[in-house]
Protein backbone atom coordinates (compact mmCIF):
# COMPACT_ATOMS: atom_id res chain seq x y z
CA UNK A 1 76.38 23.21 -4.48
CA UNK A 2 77.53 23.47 -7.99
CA UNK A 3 74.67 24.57 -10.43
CA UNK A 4 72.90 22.48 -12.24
CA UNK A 5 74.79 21.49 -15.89
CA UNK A 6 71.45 21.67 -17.75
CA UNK A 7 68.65 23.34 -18.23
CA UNK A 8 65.59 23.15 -15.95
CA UNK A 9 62.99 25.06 -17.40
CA UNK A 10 64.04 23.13 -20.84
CA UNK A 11 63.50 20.01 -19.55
CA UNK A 12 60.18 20.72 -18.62
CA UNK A 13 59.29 22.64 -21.97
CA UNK A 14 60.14 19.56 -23.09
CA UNK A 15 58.25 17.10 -21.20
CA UNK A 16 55.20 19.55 -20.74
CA UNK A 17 55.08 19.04 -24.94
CA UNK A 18 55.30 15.72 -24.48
CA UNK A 19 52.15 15.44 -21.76
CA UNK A 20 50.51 17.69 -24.39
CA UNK A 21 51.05 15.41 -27.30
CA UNK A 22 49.69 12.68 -24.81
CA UNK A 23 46.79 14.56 -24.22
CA UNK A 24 48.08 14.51 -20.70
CA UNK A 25 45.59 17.23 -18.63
CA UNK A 26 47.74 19.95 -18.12
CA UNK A 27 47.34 20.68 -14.33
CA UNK A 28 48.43 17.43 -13.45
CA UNK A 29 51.41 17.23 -16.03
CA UNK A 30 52.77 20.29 -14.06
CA UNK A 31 52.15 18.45 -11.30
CA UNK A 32 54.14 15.34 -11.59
CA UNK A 33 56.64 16.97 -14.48
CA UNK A 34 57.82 19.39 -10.89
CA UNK A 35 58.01 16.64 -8.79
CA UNK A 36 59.84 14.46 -10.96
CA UNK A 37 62.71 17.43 -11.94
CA UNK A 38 63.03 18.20 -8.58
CA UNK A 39 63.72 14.43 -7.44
CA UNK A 40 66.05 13.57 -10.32
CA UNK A 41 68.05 16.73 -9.75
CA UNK A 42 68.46 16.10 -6.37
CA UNK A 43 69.20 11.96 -7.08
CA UNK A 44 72.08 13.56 -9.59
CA UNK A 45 73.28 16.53 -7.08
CA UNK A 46 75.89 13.94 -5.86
CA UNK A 47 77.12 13.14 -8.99
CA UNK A 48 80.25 14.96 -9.68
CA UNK A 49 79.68 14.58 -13.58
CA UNK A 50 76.36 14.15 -15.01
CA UNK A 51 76.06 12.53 -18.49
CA UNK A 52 73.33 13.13 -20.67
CA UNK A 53 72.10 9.22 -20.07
CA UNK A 54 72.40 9.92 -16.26
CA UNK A 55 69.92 12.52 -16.77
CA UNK A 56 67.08 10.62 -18.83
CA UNK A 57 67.35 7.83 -16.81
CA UNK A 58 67.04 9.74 -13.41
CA UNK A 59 64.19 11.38 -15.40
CA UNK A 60 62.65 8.35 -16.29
CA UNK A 61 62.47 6.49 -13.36
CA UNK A 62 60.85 9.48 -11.46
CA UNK A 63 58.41 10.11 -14.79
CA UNK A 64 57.20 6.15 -14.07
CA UNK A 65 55.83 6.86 -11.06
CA UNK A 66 53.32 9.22 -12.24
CA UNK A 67 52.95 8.31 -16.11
CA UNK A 68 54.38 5.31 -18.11
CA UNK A 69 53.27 6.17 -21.54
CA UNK A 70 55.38 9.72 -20.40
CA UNK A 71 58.14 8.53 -19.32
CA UNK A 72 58.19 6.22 -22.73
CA UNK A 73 58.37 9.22 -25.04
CA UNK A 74 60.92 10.87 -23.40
CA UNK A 75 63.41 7.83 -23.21
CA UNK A 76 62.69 7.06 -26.73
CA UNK A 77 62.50 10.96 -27.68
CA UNK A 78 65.48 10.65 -30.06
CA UNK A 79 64.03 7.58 -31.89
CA UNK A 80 60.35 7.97 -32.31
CA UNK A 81 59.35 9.09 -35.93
C-alpha cells in the first residue's frame, strides 16, 4: 500500500483545535477524531489519487457521525472569519 499523501498527525492537530475551540471534552474528541482518520483513510486507500476535496469530504462524513457542529468547522475551515 502506497503511503498516505498527507499528513495524519496534522489532520488531527487540526481537528483536535477545532474540538477545543468547540469546547469539545477532550477525551472524547480523541476518541471520535481516531476513529474518523482511520475510516476516511481507509475509504480513500483505493483511490489512486486523492484530492484535497476527496479528503475533507471523506473527513466529513465520518466527523458527522460523532459531531455535526465538528464536522461544520472543518468543511467550512477555509471560510469562517
Amino acid at each position: 500500500m502506497p503511503s498516505k499523501p498527507y499528513n495524519v498527525t496534522e489532520i488531527k492537530r487540526e481537528l483536535k483545535a477545532h474540538a477545543k475551540a468547540l469546547d469539545i471534552p477532550p477525551g472524547s474528541a480523541n476518541i471520535f477524531i481516531d476513529k474518523s482518520v482511520t475510516a476516511a483513510t481507509k475509504r480513500l486507500s483505493t483511490k489512486k489519487l486523492i484530492t484535497e476535496s476527496d479528503l475533507t469530504h471523506a473527513l466529513v462524513k465520518e466527523l458527522q457521525k460523532y459531531h455535526t457542529d465538528l464536522a461544520y468547522v472543518y468543511e467550512n475551515r477555509d471560510k469562517i472569519i
